[in-house]
N, C-alpha and C. Protein backbone atom coordinates (compact mmCIF):
# COMPACT_ATOMS: atom_id res chain seq x y z
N UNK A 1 18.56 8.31 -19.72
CA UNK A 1 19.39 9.36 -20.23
C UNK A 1 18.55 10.22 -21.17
N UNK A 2 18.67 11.34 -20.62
CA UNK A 2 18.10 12.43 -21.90
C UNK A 2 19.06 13.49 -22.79
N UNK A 3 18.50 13.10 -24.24
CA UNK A 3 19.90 13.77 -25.06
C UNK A 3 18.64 14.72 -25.99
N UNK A 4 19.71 15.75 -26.16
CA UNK A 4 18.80 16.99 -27.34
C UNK A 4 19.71 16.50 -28.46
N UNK A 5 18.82 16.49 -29.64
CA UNK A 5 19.53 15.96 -31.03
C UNK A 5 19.15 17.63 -31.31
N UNK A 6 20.18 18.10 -32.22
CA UNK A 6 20.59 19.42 -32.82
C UNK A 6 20.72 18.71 -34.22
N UNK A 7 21.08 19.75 -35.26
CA UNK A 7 21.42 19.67 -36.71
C UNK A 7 22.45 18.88 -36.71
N UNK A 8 23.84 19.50 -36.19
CA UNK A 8 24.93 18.67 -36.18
C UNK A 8 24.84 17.57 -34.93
N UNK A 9 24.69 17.86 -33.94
CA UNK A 9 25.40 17.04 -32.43
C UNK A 9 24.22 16.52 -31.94
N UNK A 10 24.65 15.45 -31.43
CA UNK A 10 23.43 15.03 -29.83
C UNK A 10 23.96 15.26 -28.71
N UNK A 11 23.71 16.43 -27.36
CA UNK A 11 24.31 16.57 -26.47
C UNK A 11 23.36 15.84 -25.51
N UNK A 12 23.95 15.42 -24.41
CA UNK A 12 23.53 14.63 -23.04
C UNK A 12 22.59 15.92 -22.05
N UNK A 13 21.39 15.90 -21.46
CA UNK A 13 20.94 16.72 -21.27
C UNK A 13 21.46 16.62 -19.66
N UNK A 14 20.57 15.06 -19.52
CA UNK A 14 20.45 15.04 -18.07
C UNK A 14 20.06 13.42 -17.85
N UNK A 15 20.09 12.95 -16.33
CA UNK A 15 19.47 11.24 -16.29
C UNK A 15 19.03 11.40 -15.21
N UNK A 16 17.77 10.82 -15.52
CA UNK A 16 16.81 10.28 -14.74
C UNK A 16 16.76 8.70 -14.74
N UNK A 17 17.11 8.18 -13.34
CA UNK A 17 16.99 7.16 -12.73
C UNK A 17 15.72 6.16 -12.35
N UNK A 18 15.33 5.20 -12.68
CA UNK A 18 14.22 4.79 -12.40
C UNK A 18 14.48 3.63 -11.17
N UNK A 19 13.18 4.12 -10.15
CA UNK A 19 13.42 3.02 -8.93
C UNK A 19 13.14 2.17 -9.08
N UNK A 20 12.58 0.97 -10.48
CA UNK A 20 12.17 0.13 -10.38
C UNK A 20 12.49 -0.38 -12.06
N UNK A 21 13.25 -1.54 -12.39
CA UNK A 21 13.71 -2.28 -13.64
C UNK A 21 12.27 -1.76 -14.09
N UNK A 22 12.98 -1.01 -16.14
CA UNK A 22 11.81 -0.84 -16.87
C UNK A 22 12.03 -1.95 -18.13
N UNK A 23 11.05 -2.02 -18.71
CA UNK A 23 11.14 -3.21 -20.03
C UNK A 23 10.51 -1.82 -21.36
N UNK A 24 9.24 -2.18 -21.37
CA UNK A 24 8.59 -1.42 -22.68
C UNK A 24 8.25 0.51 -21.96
N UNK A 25 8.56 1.44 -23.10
CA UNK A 25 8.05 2.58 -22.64
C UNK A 25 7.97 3.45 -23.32
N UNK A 26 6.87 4.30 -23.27
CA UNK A 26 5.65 4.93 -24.08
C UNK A 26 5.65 6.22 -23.63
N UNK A 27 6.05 7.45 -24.06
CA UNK A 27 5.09 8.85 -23.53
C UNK A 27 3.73 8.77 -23.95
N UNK A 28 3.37 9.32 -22.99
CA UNK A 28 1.19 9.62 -23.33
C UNK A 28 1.25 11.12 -23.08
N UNK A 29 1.45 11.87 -23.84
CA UNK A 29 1.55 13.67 -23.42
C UNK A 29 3.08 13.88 -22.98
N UNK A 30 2.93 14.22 -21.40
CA UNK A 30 4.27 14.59 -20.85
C UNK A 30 4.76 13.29 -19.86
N UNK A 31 3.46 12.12 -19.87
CA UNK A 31 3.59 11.27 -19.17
C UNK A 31 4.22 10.13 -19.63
N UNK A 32 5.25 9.45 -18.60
CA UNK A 32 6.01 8.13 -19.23
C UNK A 32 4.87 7.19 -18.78
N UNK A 33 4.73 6.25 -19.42
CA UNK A 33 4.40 4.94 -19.46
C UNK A 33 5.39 4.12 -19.25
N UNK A 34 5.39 2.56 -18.44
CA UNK A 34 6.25 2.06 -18.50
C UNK A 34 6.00 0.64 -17.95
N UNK A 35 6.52 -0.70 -18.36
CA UNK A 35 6.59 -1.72 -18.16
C UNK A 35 7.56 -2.36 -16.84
N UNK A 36 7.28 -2.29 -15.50
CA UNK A 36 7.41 -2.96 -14.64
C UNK A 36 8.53 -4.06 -15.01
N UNK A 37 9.75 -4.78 -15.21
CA UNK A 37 10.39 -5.70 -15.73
C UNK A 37 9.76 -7.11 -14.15
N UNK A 38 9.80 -7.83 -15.23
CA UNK A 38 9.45 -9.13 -14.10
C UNK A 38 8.49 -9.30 -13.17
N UNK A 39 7.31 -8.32 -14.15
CA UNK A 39 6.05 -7.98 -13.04
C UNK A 39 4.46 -8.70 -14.11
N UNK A 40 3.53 -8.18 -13.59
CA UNK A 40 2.30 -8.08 -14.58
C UNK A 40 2.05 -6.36 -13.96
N UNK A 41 3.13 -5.55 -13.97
CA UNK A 41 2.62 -3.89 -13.65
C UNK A 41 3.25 -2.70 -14.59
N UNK A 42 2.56 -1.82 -14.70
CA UNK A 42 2.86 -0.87 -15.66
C UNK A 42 3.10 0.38 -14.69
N UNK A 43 3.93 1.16 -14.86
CA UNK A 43 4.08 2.77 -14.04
C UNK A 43 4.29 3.49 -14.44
N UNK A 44 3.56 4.42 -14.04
CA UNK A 44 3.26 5.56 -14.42
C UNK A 44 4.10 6.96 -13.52
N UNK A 45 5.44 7.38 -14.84
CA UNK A 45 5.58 8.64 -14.14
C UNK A 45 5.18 9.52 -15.13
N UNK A 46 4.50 10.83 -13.95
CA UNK A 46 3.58 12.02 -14.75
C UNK A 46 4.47 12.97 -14.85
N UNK A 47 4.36 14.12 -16.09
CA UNK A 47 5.30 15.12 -16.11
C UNK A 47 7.01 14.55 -15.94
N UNK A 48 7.52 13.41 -16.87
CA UNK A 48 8.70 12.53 -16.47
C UNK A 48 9.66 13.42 -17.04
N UNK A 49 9.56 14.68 -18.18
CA UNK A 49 10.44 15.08 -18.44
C UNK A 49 11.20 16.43 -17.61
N UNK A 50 10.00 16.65 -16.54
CA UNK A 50 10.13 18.07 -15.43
C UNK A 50 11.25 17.30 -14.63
N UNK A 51 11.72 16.42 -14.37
CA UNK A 51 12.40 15.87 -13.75
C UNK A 51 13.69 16.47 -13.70
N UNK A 52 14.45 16.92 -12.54
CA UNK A 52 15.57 17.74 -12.87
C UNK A 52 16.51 16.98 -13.16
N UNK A 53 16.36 15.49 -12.26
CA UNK A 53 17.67 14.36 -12.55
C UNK A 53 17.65 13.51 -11.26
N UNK A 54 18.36 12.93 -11.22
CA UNK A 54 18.36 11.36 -10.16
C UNK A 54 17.54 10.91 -10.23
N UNK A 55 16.52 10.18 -9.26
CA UNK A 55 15.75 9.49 -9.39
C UNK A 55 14.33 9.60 -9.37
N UNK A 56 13.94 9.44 -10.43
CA UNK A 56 12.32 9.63 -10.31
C UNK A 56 11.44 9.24 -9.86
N UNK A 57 10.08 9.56 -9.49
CA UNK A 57 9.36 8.38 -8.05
C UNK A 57 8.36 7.84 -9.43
N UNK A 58 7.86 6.88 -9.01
CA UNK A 58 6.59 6.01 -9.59
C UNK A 58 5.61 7.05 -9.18
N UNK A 59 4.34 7.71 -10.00
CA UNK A 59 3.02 8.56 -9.31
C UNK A 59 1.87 6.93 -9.46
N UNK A 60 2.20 6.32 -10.15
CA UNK A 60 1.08 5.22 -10.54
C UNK A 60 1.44 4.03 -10.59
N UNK A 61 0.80 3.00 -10.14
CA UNK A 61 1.26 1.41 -10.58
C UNK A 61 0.12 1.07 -10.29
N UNK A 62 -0.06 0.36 -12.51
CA UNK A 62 -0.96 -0.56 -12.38
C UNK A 62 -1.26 -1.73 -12.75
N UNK A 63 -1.52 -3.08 -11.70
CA UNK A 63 -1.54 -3.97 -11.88
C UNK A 63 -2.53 -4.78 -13.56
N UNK A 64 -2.42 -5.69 -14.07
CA UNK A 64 -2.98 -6.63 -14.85
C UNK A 64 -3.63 -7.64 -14.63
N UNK A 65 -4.81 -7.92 -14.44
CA UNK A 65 -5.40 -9.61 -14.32
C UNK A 65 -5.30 -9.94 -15.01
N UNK A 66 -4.56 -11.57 -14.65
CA UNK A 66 -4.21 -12.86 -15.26
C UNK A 66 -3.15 -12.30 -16.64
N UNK A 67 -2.28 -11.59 -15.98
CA UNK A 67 -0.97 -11.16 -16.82
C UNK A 67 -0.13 -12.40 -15.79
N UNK A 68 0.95 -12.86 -16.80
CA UNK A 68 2.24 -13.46 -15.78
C UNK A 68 2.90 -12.50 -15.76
N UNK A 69 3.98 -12.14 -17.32
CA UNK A 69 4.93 -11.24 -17.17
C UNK A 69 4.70 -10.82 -18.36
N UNK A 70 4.80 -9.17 -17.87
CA UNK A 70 4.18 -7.91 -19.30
C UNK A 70 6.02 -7.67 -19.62
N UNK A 71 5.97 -7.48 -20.72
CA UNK A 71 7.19 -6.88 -21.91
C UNK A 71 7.23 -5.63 -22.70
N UNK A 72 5.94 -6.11 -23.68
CA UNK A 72 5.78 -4.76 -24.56
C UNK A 72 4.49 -4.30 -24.04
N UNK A 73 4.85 -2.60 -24.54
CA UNK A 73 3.56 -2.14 -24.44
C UNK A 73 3.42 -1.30 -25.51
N UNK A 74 2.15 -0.66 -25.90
CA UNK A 74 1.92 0.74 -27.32
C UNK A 74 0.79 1.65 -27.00
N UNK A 75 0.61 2.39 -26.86
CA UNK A 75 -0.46 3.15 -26.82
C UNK A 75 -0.82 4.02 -28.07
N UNK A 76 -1.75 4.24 -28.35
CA UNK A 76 -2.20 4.77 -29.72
C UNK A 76 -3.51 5.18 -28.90
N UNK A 77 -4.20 6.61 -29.35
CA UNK A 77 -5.53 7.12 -29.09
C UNK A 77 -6.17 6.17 -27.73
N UNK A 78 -7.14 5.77 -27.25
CA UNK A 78 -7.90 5.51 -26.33
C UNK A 78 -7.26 4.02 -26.19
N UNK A 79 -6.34 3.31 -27.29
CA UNK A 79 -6.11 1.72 -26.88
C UNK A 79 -4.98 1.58 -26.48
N UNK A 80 -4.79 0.60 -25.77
CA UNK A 80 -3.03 0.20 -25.16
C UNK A 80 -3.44 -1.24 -25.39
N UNK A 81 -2.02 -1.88 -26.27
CA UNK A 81 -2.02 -3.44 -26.21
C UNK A 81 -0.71 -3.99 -25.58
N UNK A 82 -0.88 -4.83 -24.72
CA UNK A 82 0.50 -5.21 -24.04
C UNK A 82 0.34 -6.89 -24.10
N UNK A 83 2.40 -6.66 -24.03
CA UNK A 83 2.57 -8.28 -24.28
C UNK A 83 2.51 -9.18 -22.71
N UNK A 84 2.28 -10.50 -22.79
CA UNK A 84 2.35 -11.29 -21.89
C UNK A 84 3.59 -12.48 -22.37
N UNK A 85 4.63 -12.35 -21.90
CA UNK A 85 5.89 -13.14 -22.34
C UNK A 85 5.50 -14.49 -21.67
N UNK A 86 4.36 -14.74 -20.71
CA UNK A 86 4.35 -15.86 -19.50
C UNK A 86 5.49 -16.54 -19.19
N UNK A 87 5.05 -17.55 -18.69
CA UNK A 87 6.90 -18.12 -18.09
C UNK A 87 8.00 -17.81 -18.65
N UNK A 88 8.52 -17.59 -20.08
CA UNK A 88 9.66 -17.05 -20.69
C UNK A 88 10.08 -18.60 -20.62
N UNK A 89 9.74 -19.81 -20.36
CA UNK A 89 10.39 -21.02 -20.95
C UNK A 89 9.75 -21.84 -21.98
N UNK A 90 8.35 -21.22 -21.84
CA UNK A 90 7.10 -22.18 -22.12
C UNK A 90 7.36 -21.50 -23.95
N UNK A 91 6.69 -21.58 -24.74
CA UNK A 91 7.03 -21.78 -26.13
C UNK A 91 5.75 -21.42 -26.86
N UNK A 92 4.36 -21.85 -26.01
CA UNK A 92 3.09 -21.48 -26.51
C UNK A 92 2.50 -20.91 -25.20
N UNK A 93 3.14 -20.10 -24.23
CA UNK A 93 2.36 -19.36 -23.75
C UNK A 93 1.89 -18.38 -23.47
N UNK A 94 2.64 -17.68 -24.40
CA UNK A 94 2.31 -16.19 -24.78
C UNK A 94 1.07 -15.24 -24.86
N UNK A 95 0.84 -14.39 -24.92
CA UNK A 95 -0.43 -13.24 -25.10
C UNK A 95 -0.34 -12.10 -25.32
N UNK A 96 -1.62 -11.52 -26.13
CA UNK A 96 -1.58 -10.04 -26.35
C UNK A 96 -2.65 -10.03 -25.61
N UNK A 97 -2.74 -8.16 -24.69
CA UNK A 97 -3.63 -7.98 -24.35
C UNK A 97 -3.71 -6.88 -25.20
N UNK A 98 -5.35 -6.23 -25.68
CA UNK A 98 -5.74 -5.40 -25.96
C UNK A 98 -6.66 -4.74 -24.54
N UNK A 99 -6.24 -3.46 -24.75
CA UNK A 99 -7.56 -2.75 -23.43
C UNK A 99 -7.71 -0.84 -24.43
N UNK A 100 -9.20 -1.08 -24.56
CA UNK A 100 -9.63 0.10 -24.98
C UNK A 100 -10.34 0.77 -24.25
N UNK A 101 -10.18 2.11 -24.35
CA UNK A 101 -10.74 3.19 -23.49
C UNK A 101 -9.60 3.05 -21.63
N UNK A 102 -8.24 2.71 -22.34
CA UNK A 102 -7.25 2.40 -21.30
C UNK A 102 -7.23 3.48 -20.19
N UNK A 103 -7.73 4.65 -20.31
CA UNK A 103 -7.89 5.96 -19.36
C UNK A 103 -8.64 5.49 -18.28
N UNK A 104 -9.94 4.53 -18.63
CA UNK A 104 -10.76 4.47 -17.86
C UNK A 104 -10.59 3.41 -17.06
N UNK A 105 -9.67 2.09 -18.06
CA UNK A 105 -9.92 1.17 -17.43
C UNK A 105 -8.11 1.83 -15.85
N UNK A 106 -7.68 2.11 -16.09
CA UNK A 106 -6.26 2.03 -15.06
C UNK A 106 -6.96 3.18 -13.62
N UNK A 107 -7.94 3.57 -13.65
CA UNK A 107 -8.64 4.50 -13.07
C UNK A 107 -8.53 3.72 -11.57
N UNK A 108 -8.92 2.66 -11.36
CA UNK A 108 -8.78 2.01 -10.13
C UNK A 108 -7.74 1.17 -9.85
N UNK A 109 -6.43 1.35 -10.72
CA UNK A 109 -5.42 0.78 -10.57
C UNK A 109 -4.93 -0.45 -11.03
N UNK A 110 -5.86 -1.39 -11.93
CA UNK A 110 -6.03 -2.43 -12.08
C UNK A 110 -6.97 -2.43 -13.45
N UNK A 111 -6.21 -3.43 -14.43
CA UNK A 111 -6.56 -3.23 -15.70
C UNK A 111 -7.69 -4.95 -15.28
N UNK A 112 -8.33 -4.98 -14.83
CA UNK A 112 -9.49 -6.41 -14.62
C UNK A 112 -9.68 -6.88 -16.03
N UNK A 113 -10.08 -8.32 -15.83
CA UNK A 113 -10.20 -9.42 -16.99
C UNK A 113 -11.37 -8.80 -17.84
N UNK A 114 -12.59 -8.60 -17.10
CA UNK A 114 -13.47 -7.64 -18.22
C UNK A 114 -13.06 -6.39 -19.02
N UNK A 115 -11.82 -6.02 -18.55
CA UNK A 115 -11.46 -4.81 -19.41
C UNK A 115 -10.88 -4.69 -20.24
N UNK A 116 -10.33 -5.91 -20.88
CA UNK A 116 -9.33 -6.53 -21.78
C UNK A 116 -9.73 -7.33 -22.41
N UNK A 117 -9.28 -8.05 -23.66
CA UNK A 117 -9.30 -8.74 -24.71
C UNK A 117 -7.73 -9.08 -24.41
N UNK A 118 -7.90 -10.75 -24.28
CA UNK A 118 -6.99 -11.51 -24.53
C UNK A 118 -7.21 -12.40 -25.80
N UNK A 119 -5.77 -12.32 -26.36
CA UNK A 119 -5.51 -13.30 -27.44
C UNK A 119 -4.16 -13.89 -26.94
N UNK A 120 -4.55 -15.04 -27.08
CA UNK A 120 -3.65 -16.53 -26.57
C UNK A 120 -3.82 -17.77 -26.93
N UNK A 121 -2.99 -18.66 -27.24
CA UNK A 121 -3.44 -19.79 -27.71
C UNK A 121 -2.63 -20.44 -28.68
N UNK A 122 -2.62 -21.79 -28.85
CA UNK A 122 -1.64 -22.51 -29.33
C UNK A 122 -1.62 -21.86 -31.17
N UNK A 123 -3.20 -21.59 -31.15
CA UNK A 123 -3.04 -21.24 -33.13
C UNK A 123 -2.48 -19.89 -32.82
N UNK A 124 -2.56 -19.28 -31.86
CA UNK A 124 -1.78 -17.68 -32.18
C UNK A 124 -0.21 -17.41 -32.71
N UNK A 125 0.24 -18.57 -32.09
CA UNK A 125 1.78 -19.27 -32.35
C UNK A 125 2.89 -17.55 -31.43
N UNK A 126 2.12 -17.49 -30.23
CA UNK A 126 2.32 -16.27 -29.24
C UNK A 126 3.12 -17.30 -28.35
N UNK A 127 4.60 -17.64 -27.89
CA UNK A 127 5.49 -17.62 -27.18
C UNK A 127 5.95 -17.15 -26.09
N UNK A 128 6.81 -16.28 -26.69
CA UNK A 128 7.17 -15.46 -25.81
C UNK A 128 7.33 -13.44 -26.56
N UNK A 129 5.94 -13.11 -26.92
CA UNK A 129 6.26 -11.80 -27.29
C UNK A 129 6.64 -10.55 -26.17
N UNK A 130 7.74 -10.13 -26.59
CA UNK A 130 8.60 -9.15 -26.51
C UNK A 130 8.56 -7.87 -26.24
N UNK A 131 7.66 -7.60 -27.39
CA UNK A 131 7.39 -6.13 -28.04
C UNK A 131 6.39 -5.52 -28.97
N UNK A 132 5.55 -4.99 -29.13
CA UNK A 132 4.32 -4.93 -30.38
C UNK A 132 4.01 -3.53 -30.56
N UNK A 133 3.88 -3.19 -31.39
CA UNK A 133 3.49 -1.95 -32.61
C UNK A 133 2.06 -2.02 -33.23
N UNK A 134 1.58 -1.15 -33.27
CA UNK A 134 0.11 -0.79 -33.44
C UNK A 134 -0.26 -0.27 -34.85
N UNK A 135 -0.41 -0.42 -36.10
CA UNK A 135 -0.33 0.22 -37.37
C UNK A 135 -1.85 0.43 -37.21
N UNK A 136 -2.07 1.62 -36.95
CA UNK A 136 -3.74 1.81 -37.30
C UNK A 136 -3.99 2.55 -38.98
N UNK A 137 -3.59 2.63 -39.64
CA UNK A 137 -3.29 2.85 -40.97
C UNK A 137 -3.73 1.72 -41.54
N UNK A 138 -2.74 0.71 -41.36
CA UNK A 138 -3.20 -0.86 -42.02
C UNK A 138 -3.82 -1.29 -41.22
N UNK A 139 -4.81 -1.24 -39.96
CA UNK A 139 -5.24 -1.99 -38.97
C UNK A 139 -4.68 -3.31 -38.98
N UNK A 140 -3.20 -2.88 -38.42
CA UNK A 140 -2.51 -4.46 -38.30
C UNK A 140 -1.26 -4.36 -37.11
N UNK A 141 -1.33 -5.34 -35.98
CA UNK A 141 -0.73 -5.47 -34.86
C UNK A 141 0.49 -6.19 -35.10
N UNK A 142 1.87 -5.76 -34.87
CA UNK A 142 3.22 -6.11 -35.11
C UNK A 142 3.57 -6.67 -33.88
N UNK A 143 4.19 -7.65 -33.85
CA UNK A 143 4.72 -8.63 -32.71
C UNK A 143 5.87 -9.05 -32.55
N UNK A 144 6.96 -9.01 -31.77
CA UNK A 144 8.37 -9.38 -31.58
C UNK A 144 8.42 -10.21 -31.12
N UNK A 145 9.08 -11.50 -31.85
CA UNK A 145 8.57 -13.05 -30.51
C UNK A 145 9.95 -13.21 -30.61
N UNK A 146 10.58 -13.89 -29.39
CA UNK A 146 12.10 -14.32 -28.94
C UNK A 146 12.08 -14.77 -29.65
């Protein structure tokens, strides 16, 4: 749903439909970013707000190595960090991925294990995160765990 906030009112503009369950989502310019629900994939619609209404197509999908299931995502300048919820039963199996210079790495469709920084692990006390926020001010990474 797209709404214009005014001084007084928020009116309903228009809706755009997505063909595929979204979880986390990010503009990058005019472009949506978006979290795949129940995937390790991110999609990409370009120019998402030219959209006149109904349903919008995917221009991009890109996969994750050794993601189970992505949740959150953030983009800030050249970095994107996304969550890995993994099984959603498991309790310590959680992950953040970091990927910098993210332009370059989604270029072939596929964010590969060399292109990323994983943090995982029983001392991370990473579960099942959710959702994460990027404070580059405080250089400090915010995390939503179930």
């Amino acid at each position: 749903m797209i709404y214009t906030a005014g001084d007084d009112e928020i009116t309903f503009d228009k809706e755009i439909i997505s063909p595929v369950n979204l979880w986390g989502i990010q503009f990058v310019g005019a472009d949506l970013f978006a979290i795949e629900d129940n995937s390790a994939n991110i999609v990409i619609f370009e120019n998402f707000l030219s959209n006149e209404g109904g349903t919008a197509a995917v221009d991009q999908t890109i996969s994750v190595e050794n993601m189970i299931r992505t949740h959150g995502l953030t983009i800030q300048g050249g970095n994107m960090i996304l969550t890995d919820v993994g099984s959603g039963t498991d309790p310590a199996d959680g992950a953040l991925i970091i990927v910098n210079n993210y332009t370059a790495a989604i270029q072939d469709g596929m964010i590969s294990a060399d292109e990323q920084v994983r943090i995982e692990g029983e001392k991370t006390f990473l579960g099942n995160p959710v959702d994460v926020a990027l404070d580059t001010r405080n250089n400090m990474i915010y995390v939503a765990e179930r």
